[in-house]
Protein backbone atom coordinates (compact mmCIF):
# COMPACT_ATOMS: atom_id res chain seq x y z
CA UNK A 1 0.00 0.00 0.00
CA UNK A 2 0.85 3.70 -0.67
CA UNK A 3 0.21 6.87 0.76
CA UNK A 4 2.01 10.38 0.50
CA UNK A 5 2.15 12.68 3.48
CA UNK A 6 3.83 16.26 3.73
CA UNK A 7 6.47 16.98 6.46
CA UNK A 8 3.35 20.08 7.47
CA UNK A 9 0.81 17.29 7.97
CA UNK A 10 3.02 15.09 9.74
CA UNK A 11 4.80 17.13 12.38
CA UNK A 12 2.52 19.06 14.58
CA UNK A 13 0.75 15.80 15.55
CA UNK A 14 3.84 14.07 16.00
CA UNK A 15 5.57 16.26 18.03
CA UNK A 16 2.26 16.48 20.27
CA UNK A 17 2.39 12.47 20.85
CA UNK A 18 6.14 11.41 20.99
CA UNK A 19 6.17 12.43 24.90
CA UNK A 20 4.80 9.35 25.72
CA UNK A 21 7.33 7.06 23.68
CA UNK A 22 9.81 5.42 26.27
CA UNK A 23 13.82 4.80 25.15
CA UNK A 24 12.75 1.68 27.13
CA UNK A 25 10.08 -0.85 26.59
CA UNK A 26 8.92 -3.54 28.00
CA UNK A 27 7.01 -4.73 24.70
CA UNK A 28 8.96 -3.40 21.54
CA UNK A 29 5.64 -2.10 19.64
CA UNK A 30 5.53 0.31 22.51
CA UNK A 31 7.95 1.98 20.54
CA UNK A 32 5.58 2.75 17.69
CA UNK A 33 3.23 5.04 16.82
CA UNK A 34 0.10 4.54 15.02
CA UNK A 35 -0.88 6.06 12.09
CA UNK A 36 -4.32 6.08 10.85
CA UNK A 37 -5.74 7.49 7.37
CA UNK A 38 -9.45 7.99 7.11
CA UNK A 39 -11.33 10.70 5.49
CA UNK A 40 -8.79 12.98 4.89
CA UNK A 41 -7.59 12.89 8.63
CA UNK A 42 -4.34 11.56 9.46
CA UNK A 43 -4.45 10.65 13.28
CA UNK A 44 -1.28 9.50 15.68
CA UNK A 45 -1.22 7.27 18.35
CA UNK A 46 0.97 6.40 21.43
CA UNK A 47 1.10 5.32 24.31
CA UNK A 48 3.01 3.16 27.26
CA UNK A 49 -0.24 1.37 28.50
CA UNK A 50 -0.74 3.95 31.34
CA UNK A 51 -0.54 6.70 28.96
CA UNK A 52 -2.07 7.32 25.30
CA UNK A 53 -2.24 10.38 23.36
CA UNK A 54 -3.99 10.84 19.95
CA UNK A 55 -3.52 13.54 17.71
CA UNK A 56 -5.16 14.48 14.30
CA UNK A 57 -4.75 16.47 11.40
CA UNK A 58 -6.58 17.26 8.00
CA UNK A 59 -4.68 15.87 5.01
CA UNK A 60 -4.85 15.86 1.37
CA UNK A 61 -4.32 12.43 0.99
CA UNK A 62 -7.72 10.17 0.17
CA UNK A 63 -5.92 7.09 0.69
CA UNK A 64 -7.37 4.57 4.15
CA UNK A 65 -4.59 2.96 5.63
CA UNK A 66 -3.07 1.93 9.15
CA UNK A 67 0.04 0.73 10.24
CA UNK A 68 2.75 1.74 12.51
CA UNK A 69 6.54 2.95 12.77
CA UNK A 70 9.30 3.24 14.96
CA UNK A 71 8.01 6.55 16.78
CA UNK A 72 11.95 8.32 17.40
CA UNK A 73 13.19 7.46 13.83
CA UNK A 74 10.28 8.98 12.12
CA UNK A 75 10.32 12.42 14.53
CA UNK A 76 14.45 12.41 13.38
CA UNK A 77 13.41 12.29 9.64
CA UNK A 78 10.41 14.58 9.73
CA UNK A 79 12.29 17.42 11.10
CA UNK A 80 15.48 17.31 8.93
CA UNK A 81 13.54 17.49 5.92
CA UNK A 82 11.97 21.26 5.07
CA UNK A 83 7.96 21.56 6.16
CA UNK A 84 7.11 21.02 2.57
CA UNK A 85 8.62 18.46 1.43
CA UNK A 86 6.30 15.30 -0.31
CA UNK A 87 6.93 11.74 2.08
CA UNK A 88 5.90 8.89 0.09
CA UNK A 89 5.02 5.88 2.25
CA UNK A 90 5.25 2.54 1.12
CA UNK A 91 3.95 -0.02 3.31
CA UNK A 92 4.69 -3.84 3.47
CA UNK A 93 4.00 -6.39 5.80
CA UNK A 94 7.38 -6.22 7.90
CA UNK A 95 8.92 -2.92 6.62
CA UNK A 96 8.21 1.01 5.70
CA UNK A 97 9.80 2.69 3.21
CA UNK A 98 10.01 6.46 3.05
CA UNK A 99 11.02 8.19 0.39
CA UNK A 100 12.13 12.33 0.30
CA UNK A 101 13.82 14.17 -2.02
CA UNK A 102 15.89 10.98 -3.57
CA UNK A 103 16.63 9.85 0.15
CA UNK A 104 15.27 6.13 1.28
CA UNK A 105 14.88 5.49 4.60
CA UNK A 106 13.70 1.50 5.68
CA UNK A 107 11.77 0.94 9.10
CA UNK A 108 9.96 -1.78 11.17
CA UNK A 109 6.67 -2.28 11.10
CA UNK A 110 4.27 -4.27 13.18
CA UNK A 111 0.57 -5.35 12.56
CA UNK A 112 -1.18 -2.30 13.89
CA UNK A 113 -3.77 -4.55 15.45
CA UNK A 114 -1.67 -5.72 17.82
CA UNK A 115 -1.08 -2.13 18.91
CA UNK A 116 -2.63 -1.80 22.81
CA UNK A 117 -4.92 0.67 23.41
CA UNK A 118 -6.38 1.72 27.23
CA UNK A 119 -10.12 0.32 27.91
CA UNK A 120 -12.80 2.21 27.63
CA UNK A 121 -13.94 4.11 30.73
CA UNK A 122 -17.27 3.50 32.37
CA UNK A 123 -19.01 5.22 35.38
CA UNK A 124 -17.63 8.70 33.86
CA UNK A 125 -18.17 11.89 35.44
CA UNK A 126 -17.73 15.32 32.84
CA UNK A 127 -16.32 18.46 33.83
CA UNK A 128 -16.34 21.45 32.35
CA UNK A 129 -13.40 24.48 33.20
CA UNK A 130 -11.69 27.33 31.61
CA UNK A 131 -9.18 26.46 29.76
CA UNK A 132 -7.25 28.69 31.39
CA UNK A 133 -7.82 28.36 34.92
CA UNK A 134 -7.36 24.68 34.23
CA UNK A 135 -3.62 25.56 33.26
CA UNK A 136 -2.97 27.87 36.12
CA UNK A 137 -4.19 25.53 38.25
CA UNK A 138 -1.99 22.59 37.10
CA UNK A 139 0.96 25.14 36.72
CA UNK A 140 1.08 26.89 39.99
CA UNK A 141 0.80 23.82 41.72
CA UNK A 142 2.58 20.62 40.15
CA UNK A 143 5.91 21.84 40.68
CA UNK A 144 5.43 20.21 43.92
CA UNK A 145 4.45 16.53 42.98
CA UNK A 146 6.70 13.82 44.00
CA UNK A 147 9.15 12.81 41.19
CA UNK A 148 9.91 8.72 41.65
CA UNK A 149 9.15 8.97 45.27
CA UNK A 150 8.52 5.22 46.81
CA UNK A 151 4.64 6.51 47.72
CA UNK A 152 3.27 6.10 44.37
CA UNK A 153 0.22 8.64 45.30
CA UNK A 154 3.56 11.10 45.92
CA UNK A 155 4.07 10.91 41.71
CA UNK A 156 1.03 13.01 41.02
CA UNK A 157 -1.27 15.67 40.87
CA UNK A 158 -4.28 15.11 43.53
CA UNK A 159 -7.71 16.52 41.82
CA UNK A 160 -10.84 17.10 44.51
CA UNK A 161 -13.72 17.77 42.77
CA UNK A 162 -16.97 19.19 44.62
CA UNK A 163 -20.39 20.60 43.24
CA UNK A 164 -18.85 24.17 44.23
CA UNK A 165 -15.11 24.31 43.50
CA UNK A 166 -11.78 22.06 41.71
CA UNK A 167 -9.05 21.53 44.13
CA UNK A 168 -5.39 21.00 42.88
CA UNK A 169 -3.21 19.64 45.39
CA UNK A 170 0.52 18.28 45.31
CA UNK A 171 2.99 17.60 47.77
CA UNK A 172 6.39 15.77 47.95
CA UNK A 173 6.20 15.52 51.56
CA UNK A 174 8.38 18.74 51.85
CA UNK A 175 6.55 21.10 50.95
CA UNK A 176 2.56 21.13 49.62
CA UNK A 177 0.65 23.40 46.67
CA UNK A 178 -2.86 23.70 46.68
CA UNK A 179 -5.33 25.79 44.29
CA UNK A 180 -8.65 26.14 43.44
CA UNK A 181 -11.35 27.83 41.48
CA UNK A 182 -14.56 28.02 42.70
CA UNK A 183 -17.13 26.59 39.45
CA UNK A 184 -20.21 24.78 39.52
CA UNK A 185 -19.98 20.93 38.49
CA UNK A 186 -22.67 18.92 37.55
CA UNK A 187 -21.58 16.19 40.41
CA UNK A 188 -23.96 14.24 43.12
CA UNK A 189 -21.19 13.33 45.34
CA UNK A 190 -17.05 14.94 45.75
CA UNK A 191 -14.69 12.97 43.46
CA UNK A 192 -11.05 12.71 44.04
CA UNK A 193 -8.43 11.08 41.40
CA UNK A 194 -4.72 11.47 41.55
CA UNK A 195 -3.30 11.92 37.96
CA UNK A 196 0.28 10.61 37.14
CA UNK A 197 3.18 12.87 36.89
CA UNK A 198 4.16 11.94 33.46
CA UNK A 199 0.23 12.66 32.32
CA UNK A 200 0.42 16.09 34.25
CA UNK A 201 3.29 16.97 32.00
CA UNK A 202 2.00 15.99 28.73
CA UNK A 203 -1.17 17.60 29.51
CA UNK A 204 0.83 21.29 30.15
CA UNK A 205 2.02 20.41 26.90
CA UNK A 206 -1.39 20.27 25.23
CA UNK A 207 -2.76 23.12 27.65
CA UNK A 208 0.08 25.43 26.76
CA UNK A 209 -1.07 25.21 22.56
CA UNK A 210 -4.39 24.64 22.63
CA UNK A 211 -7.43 27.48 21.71
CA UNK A 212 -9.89 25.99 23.07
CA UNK A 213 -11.89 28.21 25.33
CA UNK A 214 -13.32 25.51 27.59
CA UNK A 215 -11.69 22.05 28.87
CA UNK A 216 -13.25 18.97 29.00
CA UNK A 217 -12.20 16.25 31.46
CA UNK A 218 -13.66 12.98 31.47
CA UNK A 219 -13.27 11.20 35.11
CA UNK A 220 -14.08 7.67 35.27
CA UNK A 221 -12.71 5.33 38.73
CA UNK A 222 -9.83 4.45 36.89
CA UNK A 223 -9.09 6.67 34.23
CA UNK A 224 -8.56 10.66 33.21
CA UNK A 225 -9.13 11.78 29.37
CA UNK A 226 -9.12 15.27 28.43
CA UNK A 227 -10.40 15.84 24.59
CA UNK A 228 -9.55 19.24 22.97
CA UNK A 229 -10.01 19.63 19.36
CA UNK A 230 -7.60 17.61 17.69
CA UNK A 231 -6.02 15.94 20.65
CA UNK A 232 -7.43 13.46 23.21
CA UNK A 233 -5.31 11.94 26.41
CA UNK A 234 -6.09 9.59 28.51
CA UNK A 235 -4.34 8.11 31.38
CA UNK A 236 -4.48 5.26 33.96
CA UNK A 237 -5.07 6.98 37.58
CA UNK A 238 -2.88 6.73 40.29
CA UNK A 239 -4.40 4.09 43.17
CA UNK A 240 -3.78 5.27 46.64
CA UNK A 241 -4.36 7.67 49.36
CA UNK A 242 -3.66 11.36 48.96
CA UNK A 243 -2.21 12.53 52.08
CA UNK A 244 -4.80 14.90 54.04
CA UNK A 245 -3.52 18.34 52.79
CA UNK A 246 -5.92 19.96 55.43
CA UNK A 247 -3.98 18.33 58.59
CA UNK A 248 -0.70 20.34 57.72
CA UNK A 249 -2.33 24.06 57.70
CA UNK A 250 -1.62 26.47 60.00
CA UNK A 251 -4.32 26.54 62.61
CA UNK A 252 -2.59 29.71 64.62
CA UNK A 253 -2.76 32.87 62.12
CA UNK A 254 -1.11 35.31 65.02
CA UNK A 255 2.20 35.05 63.89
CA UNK A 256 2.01 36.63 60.68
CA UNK A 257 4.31 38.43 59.09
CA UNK A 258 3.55 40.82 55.91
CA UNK A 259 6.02 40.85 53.46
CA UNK A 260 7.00 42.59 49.75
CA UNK A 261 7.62 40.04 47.50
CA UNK A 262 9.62 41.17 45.08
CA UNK A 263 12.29 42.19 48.04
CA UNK A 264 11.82 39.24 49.36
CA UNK A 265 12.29 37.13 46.05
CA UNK A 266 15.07 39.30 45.25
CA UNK A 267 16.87 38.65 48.73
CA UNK A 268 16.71 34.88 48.48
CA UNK A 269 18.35 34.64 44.53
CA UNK A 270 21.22 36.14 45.88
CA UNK A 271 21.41 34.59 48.86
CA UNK A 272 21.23 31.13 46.76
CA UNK A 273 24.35 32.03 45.28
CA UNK A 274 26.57 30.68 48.66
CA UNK A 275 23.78 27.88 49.47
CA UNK A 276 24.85 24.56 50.34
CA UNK A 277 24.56 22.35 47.76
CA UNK A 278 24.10 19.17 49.82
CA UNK A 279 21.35 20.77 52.54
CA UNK A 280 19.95 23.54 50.54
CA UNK A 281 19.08 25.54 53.22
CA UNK A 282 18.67 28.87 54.23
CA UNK A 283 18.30 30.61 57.62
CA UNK A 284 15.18 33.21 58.83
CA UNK A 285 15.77 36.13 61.19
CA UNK A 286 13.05 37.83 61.98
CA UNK A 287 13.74 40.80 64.10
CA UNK A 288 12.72 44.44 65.01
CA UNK A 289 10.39 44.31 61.58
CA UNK A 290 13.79 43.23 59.75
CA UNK A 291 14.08 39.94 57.89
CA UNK A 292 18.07 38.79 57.86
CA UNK A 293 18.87 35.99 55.16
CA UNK A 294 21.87 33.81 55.94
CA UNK A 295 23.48 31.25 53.43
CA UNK A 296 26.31 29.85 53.85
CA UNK A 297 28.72 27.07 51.59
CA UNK A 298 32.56 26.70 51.43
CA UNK A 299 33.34 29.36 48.92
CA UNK A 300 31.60 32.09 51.08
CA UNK A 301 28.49 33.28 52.71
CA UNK A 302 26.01 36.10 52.33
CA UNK A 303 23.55 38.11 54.73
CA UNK A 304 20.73 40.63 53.40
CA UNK A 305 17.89 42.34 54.90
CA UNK A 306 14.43 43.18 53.90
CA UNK A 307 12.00 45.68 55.53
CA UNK A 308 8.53 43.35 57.03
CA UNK A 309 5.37 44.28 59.10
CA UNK A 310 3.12 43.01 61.28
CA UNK A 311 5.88 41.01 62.92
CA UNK A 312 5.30 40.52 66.74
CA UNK A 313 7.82 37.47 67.72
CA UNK A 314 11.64 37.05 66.98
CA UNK A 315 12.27 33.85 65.13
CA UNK A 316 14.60 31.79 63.71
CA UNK A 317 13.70 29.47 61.38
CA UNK A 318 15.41 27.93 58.18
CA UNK A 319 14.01 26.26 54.92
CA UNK A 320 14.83 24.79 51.52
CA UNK A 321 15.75 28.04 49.82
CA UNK A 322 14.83 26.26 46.47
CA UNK A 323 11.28 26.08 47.61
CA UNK A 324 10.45 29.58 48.94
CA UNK A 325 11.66 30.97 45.61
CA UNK A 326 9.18 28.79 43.59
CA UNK A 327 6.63 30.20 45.80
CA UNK A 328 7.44 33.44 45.61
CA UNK A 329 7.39 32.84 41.91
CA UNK A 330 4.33 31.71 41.40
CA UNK A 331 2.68 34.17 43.43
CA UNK A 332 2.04 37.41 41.79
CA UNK A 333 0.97 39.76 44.56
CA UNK A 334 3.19 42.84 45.47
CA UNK A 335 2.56 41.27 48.61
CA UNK A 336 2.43 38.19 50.44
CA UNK A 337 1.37 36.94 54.11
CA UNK A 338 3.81 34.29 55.57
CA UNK A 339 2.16 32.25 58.51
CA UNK A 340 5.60 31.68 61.11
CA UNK A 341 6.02 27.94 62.67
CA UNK A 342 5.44 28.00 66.60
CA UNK A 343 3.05 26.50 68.57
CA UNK A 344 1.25 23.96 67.06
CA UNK A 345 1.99 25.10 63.33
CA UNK A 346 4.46 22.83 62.45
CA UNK A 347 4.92 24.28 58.71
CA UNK A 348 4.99 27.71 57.08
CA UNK A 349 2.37 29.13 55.00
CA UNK A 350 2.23 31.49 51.95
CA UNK A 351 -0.13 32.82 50.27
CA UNK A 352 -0.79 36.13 48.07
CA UNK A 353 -2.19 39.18 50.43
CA UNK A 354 -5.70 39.45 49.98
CA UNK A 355 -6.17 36.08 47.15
CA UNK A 356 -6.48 32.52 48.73
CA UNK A 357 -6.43 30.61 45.48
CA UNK A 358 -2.82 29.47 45.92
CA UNK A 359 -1.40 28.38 49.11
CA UNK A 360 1.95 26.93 49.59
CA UNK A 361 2.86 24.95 52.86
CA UNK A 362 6.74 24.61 53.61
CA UNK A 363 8.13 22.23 56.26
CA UNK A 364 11.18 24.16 58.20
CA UNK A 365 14.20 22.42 58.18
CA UNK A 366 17.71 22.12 60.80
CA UNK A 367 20.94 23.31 58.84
């Protein structure tokens, strides 16, 4: 069979789906994506059986054909060959050929019916959200999610879904993000799925280029599938208990301390420069409404202050420096309210002054 594709048809849709392909698989048509002509749509395929992403694209091409290809090799070709340059296809029963511009290139090729694809999900609930508040939610909290922690439910991006309001929570057990939008969803009862690390990431991905004005996400007991217009994901969820975000917040708001962010921001990046690479920490002073930063390593140390109010106890207190400036990077207010450990608040809390959508828990740490 043959078929002839342009490098403009081929790429965008490729380039959306060859996140998922693994260096390593565990079955070698993993390796592969699927390519499907039907009615002038070409559509790709991946996946790693927790993951699949399809992507689609109008084509000139009124030939019907399926079959699949080594995923990396074809992604190398495509994009050393100029966007419109002709691919013809030909397609045996063991091998592809592709032919551009006088160049033959030879690749596998397995019987596409073997290729896996995830169940279909039952018991689905639909929600409907901003596009845009959905990406703002996933990116001002997943930089906190577990990466190959040994608590699988770590490795993720905790969704709590009630009639009223979305919940994004992650935590690595260090330190904890949680947003929300308030939103009315067609639910009976609160849902909560935890979505795989590897899914949140693909699904910036999609966020970050899509138009679409509203997102749809399908949640069924097992499974999370967002369809925008040409694209559609779907992932395995992960199984486990989400830690209860709500133990960890502050429950004593007296010690709180006002402070400008951008000062504040500013004092910690240079204070990074002489952290310890090994602890990563930095120490707090607060005193007589003056915040001293202290960071120490072997080539040197440094020490600056920042102007604060509303502070009412001296403290010292010290923290991953790493996470406060991620914080304070997200947040966006020329302020922000930082709730002090003591007492029983074991952690810190940020949060923009006068905006609750984002809070950010840090655990203090001994240096």
């Amino acid at each position: 069979m043959n078929t002839e594709l342009s490098v403009e048809e081929l790429i965008e849709p490729l380039q959306t789906v060859i996140g998922v392909v693994e260096k390593k698989q565990t079955l070698p048509i993993l390796s592969h994506v699927l390519i499907q002509l039907k009615d002038k749509v070409l559509t790709l395929t991946t996946t790693d059986m927790e993951l699949e992403i399809s992507a689609s694209n109008k084509i000139k091409s009124e030939t019907e054909a399926t079959f699949t290809i080594y995923a990396k090799d074809l992604i190398d070709i495509v994009r050393k060959l100029p966007e419109k340059t002709k691919i013809k296809f030909k397609i045996e029963e063991n091998k592809v050929y592709l032919n551009a511009n006088k160049n033959t290139f030879e690749l596998n090729t397995f019987n596409h019916l073997d290729f896996p694809a995830l169940p279909k999900t039952q018991n689905t609930s639909v929600i409907k959200i901003k596009q845009e508040a959905l990406k703002e939610l996933i990116e001002n909290t997943s930089f906190s999610m577990g990466n190959q922690d040994i608590r699988a439910y770590l490795n993720g991006l905790f969704f709590e879904l009630n009639k009223d309001s979305l919940t994004v929570v992650a935590t690595d057990g260090h330190r904890l993000s949680i947003g929300e939008v308030k939103q009315s969803n067609n639910l009976e009862d609160k849902k909560t799925v935890i979505l795989p690390r590897k899914a949140v990431l693909e699904l910036t991905k999609l966020l970050n280029k899509s138009t679409q004005d509203m997102a749809e996400i399908h949640l069924s007991d097992n499974y999370f599938s967002l369809v925008d217009t040409n694209t559609k994901i779907i992932s395995r969820l992960i199984d486990g208990n989400f830690p209860n975000y709500k133990q960890v917040m502050p429950t004593d708001f007296s010690n709180t301390i006002v402070i400008d962010r951008a000062d504040f921001l500013s004092s910690l990046q240079q204070a990074s420069i002489f952290v310890d690479e090994r602890t990563k920490g930095v120490k707090l002073v607060f005193r007589d409404d003056k915040l001293s930063i202290f960071s120490h390593s072997e080539r040197g140390r440094a020490e600056t202050q920042i102007e604060v109010t509303k502070q009412e106890k001296e403290l010292e207190i010290a923290f991953n420096i790493h996470y406060l400036i991620s914080v304070l990077e997200k947040l966006g207010s020329k302020e922000v309210n930082m709730v002090i450990p003591g007492g029983e608040n074991k952690s810190c809390l940020l949060s923009a002054m006068g905006d609750e959508s984002y809070q950010y828990i840090i655990m203090p740490m001994r240096i």
